[in-house]
N, C-alpha and C. Protein backbone atom coordinates (compact mmCIF):
# COMPACT_ATOMS: atom_id res chain seq x y z
N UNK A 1 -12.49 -30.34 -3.20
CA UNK A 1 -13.81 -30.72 -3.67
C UNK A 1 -14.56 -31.36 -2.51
N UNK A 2 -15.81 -30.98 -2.53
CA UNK A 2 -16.37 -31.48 -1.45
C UNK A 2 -17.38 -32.99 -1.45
N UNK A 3 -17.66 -33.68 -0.78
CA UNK A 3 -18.22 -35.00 -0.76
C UNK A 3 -19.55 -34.90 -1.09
N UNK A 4 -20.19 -35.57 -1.53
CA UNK A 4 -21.44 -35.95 -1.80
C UNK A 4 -22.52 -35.82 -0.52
N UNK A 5 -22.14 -36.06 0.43
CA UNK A 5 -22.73 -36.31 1.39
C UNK A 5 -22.61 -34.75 2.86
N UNK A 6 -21.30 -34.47 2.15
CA UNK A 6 -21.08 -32.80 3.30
C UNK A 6 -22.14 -31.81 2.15
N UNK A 7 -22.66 -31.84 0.98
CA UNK A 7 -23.11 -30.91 0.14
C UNK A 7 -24.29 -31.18 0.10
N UNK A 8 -24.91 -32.34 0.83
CA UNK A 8 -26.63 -33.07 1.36
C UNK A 8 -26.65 -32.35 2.42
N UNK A 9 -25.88 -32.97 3.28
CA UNK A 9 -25.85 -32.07 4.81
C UNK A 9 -25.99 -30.75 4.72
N UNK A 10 -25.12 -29.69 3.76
CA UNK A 10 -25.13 -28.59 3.81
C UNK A 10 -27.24 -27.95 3.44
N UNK A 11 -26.87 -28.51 2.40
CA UNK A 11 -28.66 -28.33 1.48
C UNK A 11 -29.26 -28.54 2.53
N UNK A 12 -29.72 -29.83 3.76
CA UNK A 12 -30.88 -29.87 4.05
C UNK A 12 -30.59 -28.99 5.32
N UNK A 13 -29.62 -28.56 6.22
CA UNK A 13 -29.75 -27.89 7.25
C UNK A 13 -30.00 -26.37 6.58
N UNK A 14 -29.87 -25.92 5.57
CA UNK A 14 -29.97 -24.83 5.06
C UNK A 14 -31.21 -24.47 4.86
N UNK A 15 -31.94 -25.52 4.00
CA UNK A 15 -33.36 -25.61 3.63
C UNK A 15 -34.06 -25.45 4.99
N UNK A 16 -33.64 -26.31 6.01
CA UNK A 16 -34.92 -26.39 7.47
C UNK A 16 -34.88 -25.07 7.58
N UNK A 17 -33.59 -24.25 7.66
CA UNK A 17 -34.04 -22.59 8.16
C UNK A 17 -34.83 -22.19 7.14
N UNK A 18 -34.59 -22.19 5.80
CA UNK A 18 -35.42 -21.54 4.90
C UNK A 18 -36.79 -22.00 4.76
N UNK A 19 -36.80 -22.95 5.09
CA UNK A 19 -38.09 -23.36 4.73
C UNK A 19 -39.53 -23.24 6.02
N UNK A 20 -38.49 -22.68 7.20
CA UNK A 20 -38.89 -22.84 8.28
C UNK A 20 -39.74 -21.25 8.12
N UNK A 21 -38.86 -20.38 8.02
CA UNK A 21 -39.36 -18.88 7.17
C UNK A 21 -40.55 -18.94 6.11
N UNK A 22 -40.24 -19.68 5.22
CA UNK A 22 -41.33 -19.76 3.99
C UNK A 22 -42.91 -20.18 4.98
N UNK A 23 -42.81 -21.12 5.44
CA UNK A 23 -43.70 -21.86 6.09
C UNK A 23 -44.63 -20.61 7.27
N UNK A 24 -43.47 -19.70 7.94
CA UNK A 24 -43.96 -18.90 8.66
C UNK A 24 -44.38 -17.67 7.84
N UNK A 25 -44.14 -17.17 6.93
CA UNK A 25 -44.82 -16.05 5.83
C UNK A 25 -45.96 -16.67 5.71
N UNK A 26 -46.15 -18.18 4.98
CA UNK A 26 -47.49 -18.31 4.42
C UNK A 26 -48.25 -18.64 5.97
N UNK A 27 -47.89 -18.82 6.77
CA UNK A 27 -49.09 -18.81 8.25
C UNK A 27 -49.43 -17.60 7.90
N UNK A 28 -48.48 -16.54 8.15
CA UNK A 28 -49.14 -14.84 8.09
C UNK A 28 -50.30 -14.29 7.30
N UNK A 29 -49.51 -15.29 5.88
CA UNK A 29 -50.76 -14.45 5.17
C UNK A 29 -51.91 -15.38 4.99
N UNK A 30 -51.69 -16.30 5.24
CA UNK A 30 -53.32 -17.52 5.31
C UNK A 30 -53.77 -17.87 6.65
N UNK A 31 -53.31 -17.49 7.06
CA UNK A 31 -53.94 -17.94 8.64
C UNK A 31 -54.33 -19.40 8.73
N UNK A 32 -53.31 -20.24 7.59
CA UNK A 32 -53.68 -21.67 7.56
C UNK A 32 -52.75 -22.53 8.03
N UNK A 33 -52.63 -23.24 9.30
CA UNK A 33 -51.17 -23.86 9.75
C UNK A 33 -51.26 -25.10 8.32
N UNK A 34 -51.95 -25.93 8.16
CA UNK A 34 -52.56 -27.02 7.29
C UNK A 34 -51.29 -26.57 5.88
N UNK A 35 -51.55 -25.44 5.50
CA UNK A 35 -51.22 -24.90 3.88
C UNK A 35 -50.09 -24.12 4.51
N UNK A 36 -49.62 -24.08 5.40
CA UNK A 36 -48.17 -23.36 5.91
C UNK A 36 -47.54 -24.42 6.32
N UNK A 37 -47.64 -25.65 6.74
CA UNK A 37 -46.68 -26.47 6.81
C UNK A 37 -46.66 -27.60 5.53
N UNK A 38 -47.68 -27.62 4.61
CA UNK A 38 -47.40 -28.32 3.33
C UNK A 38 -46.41 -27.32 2.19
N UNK A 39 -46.84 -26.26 2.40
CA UNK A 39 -45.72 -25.01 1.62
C UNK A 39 -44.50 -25.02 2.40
N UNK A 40 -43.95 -25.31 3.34
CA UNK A 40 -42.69 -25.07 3.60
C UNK A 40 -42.10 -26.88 3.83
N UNK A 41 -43.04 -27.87 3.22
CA UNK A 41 -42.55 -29.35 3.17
C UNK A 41 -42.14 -29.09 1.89
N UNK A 42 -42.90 -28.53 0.96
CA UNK A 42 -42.89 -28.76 -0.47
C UNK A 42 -41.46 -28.40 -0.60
N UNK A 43 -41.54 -26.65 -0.50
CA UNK A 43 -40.34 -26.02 -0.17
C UNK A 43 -38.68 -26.52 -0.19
N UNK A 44 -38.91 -27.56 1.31
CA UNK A 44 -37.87 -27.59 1.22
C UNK A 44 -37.42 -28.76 0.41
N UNK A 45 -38.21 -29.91 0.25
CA UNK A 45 -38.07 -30.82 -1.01
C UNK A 45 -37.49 -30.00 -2.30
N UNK A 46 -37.79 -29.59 -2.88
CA UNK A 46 -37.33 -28.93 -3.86
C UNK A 46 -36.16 -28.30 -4.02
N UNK A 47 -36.17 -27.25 -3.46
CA UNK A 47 -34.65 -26.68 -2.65
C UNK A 47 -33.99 -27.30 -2.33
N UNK A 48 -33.90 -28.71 -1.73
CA UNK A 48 -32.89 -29.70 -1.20
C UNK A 48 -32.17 -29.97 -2.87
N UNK A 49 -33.13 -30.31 -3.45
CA UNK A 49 -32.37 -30.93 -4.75
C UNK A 49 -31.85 -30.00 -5.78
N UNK A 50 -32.66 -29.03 -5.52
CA UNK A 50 -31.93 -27.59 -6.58
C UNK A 50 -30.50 -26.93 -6.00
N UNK A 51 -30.62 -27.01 -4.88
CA UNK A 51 -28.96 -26.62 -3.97
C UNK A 51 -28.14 -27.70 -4.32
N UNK A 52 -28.38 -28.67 -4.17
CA UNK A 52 -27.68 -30.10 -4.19
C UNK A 52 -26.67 -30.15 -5.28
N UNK A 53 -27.77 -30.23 -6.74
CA UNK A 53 -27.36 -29.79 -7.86
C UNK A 53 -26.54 -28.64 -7.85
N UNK A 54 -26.66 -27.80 -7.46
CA UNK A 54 -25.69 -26.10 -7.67
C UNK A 54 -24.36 -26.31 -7.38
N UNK A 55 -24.65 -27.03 -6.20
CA UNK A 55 -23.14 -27.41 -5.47
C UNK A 55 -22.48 -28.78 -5.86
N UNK A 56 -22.49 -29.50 -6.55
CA UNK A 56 -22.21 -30.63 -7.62
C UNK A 56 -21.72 -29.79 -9.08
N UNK A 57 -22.38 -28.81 -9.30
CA UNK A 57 -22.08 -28.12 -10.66
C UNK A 57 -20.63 -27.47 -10.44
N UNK A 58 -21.08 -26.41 -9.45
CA UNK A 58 -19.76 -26.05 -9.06
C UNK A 58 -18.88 -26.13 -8.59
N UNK A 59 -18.58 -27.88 -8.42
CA UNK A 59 -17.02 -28.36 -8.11
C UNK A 59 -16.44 -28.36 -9.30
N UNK A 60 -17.36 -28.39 -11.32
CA UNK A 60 -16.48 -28.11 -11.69
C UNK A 60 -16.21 -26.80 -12.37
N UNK A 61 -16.21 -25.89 -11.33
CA UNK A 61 -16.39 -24.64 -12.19
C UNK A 61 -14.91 -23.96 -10.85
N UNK A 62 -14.02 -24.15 -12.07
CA UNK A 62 -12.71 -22.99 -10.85
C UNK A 62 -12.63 -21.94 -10.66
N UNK A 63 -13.99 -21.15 -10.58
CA UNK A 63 -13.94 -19.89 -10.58
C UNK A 63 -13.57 -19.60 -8.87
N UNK A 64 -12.34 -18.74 -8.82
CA UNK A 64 -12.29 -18.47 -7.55
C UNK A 64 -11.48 -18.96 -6.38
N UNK A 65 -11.00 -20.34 -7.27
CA UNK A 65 -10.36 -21.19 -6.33
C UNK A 65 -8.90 -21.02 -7.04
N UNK A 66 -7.85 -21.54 -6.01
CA UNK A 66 -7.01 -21.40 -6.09
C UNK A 66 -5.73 -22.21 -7.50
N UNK A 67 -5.18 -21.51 -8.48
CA UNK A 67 -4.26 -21.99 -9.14
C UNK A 67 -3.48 -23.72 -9.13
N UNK A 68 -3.50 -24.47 -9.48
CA UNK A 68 -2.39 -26.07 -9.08
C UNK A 68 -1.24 -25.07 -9.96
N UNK A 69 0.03 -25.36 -9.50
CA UNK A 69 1.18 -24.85 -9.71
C UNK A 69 1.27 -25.80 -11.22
N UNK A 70 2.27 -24.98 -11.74
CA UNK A 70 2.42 -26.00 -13.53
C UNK A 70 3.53 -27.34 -12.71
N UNK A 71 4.26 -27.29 -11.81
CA UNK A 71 5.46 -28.15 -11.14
C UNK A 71 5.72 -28.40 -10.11
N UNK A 72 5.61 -29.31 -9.42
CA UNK A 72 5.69 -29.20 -8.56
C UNK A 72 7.43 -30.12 -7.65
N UNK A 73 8.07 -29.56 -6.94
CA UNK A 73 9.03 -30.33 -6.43
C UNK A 73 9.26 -31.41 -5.76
């Protein structure tokens, strides 16, 4: 299970790339740096906490992970 704090870390370095993308689409299509860097702040605010959550959910979900033996010696 992973820490509280490696699953923050993970979210926000994830988000800067994504959000870094989002931010550069809306320059393209607005030709507005102003409204391309408040859309990819918003962005990644949001996304930070919606990943955050995902990965908190699914520590308890064992799909995938490995068996605990019924005994152990």
């Amino acid at each position: 299970m992973e820490s509280n704090s490696r699953s923050l870390a993970k979210a926000f370095s994830y988000r800067l790339l994504g959000s870094t993308g989002t931010a550069l689409v809306v320059l393209l299509l607005s030709g507005n740096l102003k409204i391309s860097l408040g859309a990819g702040a918003l962005d990644m605010l949001v996304k930070i906490a919606l990943y955050f959550l995902h990965e908190r959910i699914w520590n308890y979900i064992p799909y995938g992970r490995p068996k605990r033996p019924e005994y152990e010696i």
